[in-house]
PDB file of N, CA and C in Angstrom:
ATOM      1  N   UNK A   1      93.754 100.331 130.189  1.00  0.00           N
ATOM      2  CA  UNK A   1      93.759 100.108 128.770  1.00  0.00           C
ATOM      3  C   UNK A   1      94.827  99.075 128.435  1.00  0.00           C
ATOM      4  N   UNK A   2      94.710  98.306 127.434  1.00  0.00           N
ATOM      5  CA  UNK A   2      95.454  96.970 127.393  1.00  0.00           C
ATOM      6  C   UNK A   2      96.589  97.751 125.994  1.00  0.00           C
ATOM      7  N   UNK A   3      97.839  97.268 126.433  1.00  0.00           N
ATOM      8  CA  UNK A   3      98.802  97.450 124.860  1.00  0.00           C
ATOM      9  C   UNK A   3      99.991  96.726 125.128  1.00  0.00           C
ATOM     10  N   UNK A   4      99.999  96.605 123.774  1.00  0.00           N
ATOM     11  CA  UNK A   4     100.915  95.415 123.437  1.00  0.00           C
ATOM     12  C   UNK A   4     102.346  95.860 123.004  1.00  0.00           C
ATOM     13  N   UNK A   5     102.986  95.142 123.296  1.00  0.00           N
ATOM     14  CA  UNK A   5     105.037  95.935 123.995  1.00  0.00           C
ATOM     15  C   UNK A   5     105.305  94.476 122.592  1.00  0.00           C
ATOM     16  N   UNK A   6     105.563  94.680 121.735  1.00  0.00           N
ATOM     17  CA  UNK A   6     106.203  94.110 120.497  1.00  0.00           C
ATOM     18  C   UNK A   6     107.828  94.487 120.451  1.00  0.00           C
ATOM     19  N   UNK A   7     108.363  92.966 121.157  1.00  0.00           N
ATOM     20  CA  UNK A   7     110.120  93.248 121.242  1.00  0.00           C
ATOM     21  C   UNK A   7     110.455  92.743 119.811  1.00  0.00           C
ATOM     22  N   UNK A   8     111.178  93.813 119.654  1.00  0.00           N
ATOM     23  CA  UNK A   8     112.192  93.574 118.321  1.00  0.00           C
ATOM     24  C   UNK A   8     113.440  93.124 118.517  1.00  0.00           C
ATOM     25  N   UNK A   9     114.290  92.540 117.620  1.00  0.00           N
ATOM     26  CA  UNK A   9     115.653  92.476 117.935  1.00  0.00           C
ATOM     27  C   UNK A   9     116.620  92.007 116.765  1.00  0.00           C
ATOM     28  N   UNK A  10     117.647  92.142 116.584  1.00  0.00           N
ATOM     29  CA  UNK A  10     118.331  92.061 115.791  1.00  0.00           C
ATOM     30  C   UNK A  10     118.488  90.146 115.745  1.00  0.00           C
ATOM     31  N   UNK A  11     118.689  89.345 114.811  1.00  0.00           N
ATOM     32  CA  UNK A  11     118.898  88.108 114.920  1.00  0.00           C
ATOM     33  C   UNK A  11     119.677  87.649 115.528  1.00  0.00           C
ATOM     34  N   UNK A  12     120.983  88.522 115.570  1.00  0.00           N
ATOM     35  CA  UNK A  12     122.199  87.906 116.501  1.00  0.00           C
ATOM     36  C   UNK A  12     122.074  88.636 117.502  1.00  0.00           C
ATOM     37  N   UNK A  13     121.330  89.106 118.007  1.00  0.00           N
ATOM     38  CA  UNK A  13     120.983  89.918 119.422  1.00  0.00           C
ATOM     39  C   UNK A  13     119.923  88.592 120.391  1.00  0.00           C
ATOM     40  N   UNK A  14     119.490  87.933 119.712  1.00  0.00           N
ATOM     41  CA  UNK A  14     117.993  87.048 120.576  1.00  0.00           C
ATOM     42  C   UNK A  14     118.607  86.704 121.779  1.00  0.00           C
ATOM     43  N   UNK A  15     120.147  85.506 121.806  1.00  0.00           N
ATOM     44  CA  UNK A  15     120.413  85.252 122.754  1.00  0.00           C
ATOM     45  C   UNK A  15     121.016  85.847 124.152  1.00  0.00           C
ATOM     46  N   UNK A  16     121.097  88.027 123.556  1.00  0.00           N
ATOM     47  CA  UNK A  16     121.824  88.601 124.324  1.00  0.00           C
ATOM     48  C   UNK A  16     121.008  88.780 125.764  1.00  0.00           C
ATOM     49  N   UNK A  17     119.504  88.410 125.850  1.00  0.00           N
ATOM     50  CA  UNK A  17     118.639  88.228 126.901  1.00  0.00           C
ATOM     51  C   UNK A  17     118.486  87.019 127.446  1.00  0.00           C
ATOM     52  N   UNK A  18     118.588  86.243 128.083  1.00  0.00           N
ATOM     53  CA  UNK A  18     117.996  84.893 128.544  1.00  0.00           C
ATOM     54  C   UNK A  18     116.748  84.980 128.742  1.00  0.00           C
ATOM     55  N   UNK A  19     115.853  83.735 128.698  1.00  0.00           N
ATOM     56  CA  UNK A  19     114.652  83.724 128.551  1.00  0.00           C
ATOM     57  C   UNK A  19     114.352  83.890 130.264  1.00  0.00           C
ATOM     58  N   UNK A  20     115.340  83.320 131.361  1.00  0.00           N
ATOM     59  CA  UNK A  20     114.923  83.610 132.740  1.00  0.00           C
ATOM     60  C   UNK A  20     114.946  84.960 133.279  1.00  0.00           C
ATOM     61  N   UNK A  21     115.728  86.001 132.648  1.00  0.00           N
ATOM     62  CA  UNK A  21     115.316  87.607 132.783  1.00  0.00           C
ATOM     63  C   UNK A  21     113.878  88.376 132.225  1.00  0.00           C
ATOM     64  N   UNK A  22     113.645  87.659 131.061  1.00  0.00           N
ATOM     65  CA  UNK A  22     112.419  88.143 131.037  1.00  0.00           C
ATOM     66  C   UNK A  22     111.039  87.304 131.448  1.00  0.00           C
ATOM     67  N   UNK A  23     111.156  86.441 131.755  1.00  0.00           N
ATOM     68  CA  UNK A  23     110.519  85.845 132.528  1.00  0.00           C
ATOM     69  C   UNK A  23     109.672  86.456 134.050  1.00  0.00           C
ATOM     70  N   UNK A  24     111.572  86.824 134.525  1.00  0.00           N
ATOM     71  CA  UNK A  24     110.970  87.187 135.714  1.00  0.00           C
ATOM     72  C   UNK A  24     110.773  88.754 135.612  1.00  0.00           C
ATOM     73  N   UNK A  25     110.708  89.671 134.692  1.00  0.00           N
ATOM     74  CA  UNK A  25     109.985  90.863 134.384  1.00  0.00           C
ATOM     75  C   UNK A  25     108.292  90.292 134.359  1.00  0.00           C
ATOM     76  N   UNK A  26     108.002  89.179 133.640  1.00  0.00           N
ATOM     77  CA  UNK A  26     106.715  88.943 133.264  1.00  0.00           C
ATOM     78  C   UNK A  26     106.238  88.534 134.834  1.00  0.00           C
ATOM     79  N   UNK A  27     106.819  87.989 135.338  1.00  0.00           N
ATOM     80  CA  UNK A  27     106.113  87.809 137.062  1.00  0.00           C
ATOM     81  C   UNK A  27     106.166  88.750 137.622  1.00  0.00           C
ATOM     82  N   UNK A  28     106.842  89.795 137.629  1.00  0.00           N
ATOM     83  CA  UNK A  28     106.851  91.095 138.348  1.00  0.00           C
ATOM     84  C   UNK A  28     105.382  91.930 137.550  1.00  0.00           C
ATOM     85  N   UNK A  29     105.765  92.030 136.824  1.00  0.00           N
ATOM     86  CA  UNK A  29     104.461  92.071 135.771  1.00  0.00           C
ATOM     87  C   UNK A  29     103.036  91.956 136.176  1.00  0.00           C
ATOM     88  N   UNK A  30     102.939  90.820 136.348  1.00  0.00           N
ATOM     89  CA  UNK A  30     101.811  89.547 136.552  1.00  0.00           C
ATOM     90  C   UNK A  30     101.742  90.095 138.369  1.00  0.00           C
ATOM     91  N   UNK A  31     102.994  90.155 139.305  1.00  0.00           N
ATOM     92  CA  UNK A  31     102.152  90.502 140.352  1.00  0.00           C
ATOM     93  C   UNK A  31     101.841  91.638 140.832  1.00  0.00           C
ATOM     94  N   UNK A  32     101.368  92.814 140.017  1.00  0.00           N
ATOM     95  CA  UNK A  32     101.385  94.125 139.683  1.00  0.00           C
ATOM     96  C   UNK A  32     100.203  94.083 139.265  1.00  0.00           C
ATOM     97  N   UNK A  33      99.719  93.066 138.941  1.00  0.00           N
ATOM     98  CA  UNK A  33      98.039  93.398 138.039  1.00  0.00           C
ATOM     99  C   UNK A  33      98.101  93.862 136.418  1.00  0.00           C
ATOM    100  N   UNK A  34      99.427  93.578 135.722  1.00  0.00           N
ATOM    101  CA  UNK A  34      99.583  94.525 134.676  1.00  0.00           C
ATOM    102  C   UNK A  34      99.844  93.677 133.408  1.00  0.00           C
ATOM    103  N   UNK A  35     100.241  92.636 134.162  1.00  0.00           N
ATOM    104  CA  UNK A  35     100.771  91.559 132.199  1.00  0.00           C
ATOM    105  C   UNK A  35      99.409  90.171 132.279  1.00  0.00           C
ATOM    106  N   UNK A  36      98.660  90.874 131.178  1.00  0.00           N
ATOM    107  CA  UNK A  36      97.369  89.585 130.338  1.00  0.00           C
ATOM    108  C   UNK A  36      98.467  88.471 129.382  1.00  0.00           C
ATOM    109  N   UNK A  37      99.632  88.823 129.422  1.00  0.00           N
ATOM    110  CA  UNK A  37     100.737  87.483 128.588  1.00  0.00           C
ATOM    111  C   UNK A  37     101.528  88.200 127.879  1.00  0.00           C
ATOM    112  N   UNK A  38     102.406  86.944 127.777  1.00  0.00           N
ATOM    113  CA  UNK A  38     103.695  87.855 127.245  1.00  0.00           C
ATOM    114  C   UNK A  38     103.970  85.883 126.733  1.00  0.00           C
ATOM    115  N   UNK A  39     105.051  86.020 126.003  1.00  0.00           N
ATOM    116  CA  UNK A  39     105.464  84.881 125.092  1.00  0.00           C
ATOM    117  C   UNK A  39     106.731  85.315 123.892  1.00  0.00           C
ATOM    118  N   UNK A  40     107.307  84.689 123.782  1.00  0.00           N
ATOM    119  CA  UNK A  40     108.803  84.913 122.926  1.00  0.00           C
ATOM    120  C   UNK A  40     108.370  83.755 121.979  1.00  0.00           C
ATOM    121  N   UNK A  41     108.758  84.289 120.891  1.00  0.00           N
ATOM    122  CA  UNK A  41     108.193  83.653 119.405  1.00  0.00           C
ATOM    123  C   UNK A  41     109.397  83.143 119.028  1.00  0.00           C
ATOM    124  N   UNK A  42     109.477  82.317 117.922  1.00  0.00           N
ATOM    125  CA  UNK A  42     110.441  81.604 117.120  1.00  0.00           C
ATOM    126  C   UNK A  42     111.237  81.680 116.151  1.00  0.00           C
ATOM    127  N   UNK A  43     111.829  81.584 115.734  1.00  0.00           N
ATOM    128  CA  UNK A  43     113.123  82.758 114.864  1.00  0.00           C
ATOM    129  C   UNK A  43     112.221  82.995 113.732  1.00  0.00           C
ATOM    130  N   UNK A  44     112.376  83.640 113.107  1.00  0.00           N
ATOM    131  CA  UNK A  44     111.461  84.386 112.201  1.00  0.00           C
ATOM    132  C   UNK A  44     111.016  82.843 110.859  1.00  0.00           C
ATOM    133  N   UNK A  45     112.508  82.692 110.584  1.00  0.00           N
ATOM    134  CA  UNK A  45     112.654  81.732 109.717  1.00  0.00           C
ATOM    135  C   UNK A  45     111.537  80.482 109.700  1.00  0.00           C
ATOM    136  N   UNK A  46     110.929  80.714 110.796  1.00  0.00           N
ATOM    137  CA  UNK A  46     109.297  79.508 110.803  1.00  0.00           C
ATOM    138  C   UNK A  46     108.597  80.269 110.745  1.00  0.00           C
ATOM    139  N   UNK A  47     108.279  81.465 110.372  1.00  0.00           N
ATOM    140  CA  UNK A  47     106.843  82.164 110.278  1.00  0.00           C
ATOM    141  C   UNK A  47     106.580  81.483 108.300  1.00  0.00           C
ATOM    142  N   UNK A  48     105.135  81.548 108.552  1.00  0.00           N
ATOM    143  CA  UNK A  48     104.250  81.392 107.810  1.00  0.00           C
ATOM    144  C   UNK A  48     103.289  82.938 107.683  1.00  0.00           C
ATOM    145  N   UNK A  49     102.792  83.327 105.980  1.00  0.00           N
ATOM    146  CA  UNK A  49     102.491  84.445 105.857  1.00  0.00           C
ATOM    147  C   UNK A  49     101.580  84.256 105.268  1.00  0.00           C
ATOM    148  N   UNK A  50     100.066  84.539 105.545  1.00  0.00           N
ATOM    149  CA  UNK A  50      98.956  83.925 104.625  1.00  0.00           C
ATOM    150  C   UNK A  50      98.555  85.519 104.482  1.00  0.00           C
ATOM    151  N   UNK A  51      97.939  85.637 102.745  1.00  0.00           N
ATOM    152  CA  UNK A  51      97.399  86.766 102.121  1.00  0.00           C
ATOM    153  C   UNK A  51      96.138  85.789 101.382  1.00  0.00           C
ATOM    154  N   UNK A  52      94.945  86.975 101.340  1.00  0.00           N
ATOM    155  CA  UNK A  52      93.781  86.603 100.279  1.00  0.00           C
ATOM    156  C   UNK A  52      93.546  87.605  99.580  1.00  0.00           C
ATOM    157  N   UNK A  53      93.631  87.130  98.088  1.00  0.00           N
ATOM    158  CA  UNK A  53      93.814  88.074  96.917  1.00  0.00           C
ATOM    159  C   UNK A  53      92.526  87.638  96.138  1.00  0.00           C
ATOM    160  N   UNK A  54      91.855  88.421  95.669  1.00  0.00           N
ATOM    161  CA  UNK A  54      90.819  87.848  95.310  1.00  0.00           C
ATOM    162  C   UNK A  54      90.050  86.217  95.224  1.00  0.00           C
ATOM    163  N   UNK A  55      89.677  86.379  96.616  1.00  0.00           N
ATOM    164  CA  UNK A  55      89.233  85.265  97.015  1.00  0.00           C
ATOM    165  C   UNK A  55      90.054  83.690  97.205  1.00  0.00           C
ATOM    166  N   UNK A  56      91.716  84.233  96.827  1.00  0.00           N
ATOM    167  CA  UNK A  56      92.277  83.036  97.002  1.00  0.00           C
ATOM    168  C   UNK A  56      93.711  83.090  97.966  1.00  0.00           C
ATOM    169  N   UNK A  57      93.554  82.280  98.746  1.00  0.00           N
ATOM    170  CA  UNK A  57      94.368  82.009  99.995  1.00  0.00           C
ATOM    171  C   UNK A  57      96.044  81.970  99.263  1.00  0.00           C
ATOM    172  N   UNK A  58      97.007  82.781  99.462  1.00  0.00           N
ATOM    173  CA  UNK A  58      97.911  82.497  99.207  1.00  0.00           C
ATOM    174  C   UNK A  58      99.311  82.348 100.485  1.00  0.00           C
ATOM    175  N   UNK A  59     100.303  81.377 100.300  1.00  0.00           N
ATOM    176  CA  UNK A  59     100.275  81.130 102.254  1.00  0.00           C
ATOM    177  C   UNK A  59     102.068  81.047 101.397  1.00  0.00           C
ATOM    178  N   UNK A  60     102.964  81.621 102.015  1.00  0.00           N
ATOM    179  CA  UNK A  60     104.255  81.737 101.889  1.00  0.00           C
ATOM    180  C   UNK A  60     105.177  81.929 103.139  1.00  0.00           C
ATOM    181  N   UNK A  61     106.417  81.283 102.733  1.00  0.00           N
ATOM    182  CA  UNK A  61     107.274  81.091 103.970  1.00  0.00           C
ATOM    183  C   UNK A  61     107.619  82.444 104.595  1.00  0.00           C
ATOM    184  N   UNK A  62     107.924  82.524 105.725  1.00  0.00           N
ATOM    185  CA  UNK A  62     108.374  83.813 106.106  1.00  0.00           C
ATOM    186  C   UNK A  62     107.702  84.688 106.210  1.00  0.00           C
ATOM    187  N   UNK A  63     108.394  86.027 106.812  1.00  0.00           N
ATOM    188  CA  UNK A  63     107.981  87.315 107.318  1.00  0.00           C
ATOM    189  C   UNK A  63     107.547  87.958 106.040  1.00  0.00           C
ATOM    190  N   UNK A  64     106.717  89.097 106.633  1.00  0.00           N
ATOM    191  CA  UNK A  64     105.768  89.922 105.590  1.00  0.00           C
ATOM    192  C   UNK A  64     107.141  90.801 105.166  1.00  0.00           C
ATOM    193  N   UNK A  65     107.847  91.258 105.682  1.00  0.00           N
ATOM    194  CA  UNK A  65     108.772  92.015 105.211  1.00  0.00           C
ATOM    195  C   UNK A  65     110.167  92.516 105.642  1.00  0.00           C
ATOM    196  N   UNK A  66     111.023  92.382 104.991  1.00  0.00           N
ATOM    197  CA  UNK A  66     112.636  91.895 105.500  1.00  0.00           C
ATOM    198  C   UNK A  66     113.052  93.061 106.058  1.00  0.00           C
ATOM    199  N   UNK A  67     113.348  93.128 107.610  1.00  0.00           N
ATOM    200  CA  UNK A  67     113.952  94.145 108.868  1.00  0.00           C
ATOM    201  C   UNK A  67     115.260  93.428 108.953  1.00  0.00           C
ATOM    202  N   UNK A  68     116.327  94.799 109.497  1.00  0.00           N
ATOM    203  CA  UNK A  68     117.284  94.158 110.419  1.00  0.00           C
ATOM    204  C   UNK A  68     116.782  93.060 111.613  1.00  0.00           C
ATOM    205  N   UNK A  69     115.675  93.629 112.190  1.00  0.00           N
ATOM    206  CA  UNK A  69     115.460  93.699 113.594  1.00  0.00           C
ATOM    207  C   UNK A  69     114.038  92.782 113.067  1.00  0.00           C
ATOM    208  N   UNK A  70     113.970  91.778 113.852  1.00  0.00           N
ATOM    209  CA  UNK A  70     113.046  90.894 113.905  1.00  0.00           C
ATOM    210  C   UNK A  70     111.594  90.495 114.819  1.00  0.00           C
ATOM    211  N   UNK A  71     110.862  90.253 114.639  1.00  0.00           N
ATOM    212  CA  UNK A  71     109.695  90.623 116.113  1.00  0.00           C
ATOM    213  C   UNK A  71     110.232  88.967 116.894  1.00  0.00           C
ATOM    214  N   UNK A  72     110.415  89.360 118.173  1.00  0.00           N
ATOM    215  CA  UNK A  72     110.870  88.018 118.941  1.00  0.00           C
ATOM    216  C   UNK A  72     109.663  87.470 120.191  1.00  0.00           C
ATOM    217  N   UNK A  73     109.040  88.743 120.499  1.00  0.00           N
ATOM    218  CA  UNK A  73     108.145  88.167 121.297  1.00  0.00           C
ATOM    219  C   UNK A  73     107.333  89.344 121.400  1.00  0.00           C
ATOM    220  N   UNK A  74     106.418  89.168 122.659  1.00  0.00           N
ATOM    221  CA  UNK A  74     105.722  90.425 123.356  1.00  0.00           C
ATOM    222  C   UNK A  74     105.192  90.017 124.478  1.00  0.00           C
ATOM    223  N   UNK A  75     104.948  91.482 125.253  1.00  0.00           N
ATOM    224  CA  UNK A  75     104.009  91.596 126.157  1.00  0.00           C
ATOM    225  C   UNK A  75     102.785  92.076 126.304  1.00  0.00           C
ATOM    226  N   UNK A  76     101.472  91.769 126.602  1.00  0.00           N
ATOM    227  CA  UNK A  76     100.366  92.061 126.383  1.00  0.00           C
ATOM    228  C   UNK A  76      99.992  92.534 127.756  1.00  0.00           C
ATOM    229  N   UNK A  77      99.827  94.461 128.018  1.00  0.00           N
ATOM    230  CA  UNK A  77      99.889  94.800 129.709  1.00  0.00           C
ATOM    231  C   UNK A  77      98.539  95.363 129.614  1.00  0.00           C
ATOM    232  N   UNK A  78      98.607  95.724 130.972  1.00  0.00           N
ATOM    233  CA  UNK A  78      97.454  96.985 131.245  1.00  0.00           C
ATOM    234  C   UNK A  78      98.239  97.737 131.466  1.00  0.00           C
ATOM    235  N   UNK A  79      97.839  99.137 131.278  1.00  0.00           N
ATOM    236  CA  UNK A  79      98.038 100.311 131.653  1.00  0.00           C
ATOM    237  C   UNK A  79      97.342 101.405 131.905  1.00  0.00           C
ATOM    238  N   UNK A  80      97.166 102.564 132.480  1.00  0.00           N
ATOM    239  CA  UNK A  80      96.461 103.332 132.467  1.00  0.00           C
ATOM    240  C   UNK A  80      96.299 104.254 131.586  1.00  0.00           C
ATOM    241  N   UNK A  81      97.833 104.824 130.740  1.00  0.00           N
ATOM    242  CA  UNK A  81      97.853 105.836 129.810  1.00  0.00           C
ATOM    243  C   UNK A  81      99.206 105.211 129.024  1.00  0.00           C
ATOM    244  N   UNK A  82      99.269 105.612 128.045  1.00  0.00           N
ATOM    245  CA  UNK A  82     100.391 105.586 127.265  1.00  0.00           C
ATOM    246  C   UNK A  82     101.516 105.909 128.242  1.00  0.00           C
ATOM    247  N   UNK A  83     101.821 106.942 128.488  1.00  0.00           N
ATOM    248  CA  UNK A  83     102.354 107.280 129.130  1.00  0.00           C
ATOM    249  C   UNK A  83     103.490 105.722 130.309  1.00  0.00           C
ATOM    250  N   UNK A  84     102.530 105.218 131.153  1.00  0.00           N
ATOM    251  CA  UNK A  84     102.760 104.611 132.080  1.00  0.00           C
ATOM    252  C   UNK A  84     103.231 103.358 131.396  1.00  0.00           C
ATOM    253  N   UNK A  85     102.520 102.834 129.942  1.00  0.00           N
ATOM    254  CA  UNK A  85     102.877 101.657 129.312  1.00  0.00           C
ATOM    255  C   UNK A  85     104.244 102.113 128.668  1.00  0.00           C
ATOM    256  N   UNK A  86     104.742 103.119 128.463  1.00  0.00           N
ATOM    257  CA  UNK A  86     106.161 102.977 127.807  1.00  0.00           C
ATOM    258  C   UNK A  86     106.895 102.892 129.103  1.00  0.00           C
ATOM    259  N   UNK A  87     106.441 103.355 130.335  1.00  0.00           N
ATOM    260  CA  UNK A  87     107.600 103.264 131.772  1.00  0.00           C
ATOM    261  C   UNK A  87     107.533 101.669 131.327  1.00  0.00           C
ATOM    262  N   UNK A  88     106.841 100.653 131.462  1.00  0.00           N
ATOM    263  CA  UNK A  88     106.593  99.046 131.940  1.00  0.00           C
ATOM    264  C   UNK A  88     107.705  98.773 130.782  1.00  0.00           C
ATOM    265  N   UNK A  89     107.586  99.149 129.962  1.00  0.00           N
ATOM    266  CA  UNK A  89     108.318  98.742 128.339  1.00  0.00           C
ATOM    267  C   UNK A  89     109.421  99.126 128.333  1.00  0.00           C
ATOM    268  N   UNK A  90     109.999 100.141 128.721  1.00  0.00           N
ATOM    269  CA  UNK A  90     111.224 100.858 129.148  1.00  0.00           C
ATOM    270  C   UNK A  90     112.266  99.580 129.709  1.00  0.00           C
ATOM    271  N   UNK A  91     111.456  99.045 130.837  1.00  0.00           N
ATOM    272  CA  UNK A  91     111.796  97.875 131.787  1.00  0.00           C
ATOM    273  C   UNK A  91     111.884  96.220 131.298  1.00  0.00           C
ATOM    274  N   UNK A  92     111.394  96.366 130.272  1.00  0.00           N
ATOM    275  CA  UNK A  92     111.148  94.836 129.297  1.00  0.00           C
ATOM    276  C   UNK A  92     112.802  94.504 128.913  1.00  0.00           C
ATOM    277  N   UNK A  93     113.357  93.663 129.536  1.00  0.00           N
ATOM    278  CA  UNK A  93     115.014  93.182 128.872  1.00  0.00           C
ATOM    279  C   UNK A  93     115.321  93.561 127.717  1.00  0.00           C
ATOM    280  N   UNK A  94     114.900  92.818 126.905  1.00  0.00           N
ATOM    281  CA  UNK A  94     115.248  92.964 125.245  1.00  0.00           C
ATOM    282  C   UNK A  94     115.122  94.644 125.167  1.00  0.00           C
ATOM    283  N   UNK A  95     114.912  95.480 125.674  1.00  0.00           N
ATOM    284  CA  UNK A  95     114.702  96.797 125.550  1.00  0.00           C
ATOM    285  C   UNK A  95     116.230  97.438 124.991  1.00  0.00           C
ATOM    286  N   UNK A  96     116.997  97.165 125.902  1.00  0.00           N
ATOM    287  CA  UNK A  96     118.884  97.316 125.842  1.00  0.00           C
ATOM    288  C   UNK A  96     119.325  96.827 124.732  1.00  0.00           C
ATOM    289  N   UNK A  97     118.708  95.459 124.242  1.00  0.00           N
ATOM    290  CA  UNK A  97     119.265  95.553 123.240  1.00  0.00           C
ATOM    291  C   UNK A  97     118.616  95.846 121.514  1.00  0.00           C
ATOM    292  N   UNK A  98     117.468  95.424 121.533  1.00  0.00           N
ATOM    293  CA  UNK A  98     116.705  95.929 120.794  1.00  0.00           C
ATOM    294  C   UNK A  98     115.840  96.829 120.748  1.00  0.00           C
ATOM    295  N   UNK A  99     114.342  96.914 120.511  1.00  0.00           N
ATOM    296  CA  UNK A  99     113.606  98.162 120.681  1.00  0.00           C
ATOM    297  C   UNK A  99     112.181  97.486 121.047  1.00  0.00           C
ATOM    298  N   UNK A 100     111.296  98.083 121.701  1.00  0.00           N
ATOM    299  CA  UNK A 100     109.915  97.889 121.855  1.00  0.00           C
ATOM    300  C   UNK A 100     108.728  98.275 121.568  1.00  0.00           C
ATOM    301  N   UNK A 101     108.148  97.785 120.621  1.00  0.00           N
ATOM    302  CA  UNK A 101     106.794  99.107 120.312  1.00  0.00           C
ATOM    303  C   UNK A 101     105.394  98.927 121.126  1.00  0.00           C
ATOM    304  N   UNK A 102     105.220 100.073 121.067  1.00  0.00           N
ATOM    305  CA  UNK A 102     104.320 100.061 121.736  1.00  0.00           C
ATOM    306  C   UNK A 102     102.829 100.234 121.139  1.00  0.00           C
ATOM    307  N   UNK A 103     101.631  99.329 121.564  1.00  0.00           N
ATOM    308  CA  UNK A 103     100.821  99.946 120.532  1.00  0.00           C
ATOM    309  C   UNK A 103      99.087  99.474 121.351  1.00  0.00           C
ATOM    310  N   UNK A 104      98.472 100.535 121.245  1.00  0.00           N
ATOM    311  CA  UNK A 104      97.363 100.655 122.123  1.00  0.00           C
ATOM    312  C   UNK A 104      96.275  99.307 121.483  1.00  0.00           C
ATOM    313  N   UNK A 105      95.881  98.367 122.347  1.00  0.00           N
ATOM    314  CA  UNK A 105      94.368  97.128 121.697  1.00  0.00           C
ATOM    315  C   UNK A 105      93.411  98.094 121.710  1.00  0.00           C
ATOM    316  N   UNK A 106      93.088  98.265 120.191  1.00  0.00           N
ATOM    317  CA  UNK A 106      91.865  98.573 119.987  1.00  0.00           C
ATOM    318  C   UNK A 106      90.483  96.743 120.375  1.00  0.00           C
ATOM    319  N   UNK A 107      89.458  97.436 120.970  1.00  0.00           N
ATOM    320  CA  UNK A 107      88.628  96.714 120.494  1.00  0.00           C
ATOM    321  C   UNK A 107      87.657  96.536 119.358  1.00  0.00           C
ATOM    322  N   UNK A 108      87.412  95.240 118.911  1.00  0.00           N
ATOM    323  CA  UNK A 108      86.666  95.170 117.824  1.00  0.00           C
ATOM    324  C   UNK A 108      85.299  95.883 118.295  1.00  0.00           C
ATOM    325  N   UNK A 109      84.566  96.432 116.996  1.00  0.00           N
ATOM    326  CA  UNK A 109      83.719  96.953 116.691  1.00  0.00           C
ATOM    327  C   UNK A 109      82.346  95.936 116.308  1.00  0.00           C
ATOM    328  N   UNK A 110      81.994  95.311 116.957  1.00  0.00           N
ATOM    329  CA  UNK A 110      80.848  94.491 116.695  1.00  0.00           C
ATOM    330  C   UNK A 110      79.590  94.846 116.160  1.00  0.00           C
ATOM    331  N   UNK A 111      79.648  96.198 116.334  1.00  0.00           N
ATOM    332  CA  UNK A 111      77.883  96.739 115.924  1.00  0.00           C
ATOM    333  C   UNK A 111      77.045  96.076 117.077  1.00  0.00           C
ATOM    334  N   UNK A 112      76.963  96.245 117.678  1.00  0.00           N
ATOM    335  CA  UNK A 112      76.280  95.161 118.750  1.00  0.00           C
ATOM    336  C   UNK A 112      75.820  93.531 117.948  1.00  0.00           C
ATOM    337  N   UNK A 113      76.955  93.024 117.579  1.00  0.00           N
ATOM    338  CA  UNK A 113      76.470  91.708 117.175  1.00  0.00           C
ATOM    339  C   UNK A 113      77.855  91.376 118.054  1.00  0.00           C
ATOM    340  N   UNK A 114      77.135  89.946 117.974  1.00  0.00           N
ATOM    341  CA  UNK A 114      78.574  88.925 119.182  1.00  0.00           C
ATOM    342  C   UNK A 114      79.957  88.338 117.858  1.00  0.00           C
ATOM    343  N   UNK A 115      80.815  88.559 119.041  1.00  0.00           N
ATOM    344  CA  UNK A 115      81.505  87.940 118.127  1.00  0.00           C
ATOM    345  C   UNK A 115      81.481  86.485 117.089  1.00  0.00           C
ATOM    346  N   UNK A 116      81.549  85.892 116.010  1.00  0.00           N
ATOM    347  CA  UNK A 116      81.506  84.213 115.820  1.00  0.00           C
ATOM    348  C   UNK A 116      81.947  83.503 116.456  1.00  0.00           C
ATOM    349  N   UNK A 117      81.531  82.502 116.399  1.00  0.00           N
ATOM    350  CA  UNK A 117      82.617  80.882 117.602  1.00  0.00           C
ATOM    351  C   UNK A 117      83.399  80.507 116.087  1.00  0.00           C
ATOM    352  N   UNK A 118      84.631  80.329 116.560  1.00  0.00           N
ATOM    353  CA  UNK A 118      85.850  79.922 115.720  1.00  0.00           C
ATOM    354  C   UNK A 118      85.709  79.062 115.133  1.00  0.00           C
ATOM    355  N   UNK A 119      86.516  78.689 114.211  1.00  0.00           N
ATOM    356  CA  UNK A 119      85.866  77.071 113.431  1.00  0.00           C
ATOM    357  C   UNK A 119      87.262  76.906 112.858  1.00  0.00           C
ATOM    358  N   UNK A 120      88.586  77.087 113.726  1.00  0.00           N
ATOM    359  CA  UNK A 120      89.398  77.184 112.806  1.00  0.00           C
ATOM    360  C   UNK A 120      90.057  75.531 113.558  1.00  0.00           C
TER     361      UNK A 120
END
């Protein structure tokens, strides 16, 4: 079952990991059969937040909603049970200093129709 390890962290915490420690979690990862990707995101301060409110696109700077603790990256694993995905997550760097959530990929529900081709 695939779930996604969402590292949090405090803003002045980002640099307390180097990007070559978790890195090489993600290759240990990867030669385990267990990480579909993992990627460290950009200080919050460049997120972009798009909402549609009756039918109209409204697109604003920043995060949906103001945390100590900031989303900095993730890992996208396999696992077999919950269980086994919080051991892998346990092990994720940023863990020590921030926190990791954990949260099971649902798949979409197609009704047996295919998904659309993107047009974005």
């Amino acid at each position: 079952m695939k779930y996604l390890c969402l590292v949090y962290l405090a803003r002045e915490r980002w640099h307390d990991c180097p990007d070559h420690r978790c890195a090489a979690y993600g290759q240990l990862l990867q030669q385990q059969g267990r990480l579909l990707a993992a990627e460290p995101l950009h200080p919050v301060e460049t997120a972009t937040t798009v909402r549609v409110r009756n039918g109209e696109v409204i697109v604003s700077d920043g995060p949906f909603a103001e945390t100590k603790e900031q989303l900095a990256g993730f890992y996208l694993i396999d696992a077999v049970d919950l269980n086994a995905a919080i051991r892998i997550a346990a092990q994720i760097p940023p863990a020590k200093n921030g926190s990791i959530e954990v949260r099971p990929v649902r798949e979409l529900d197609l009704g047996g129709a295919s998904a659309p081709a993107a047009n974005a």
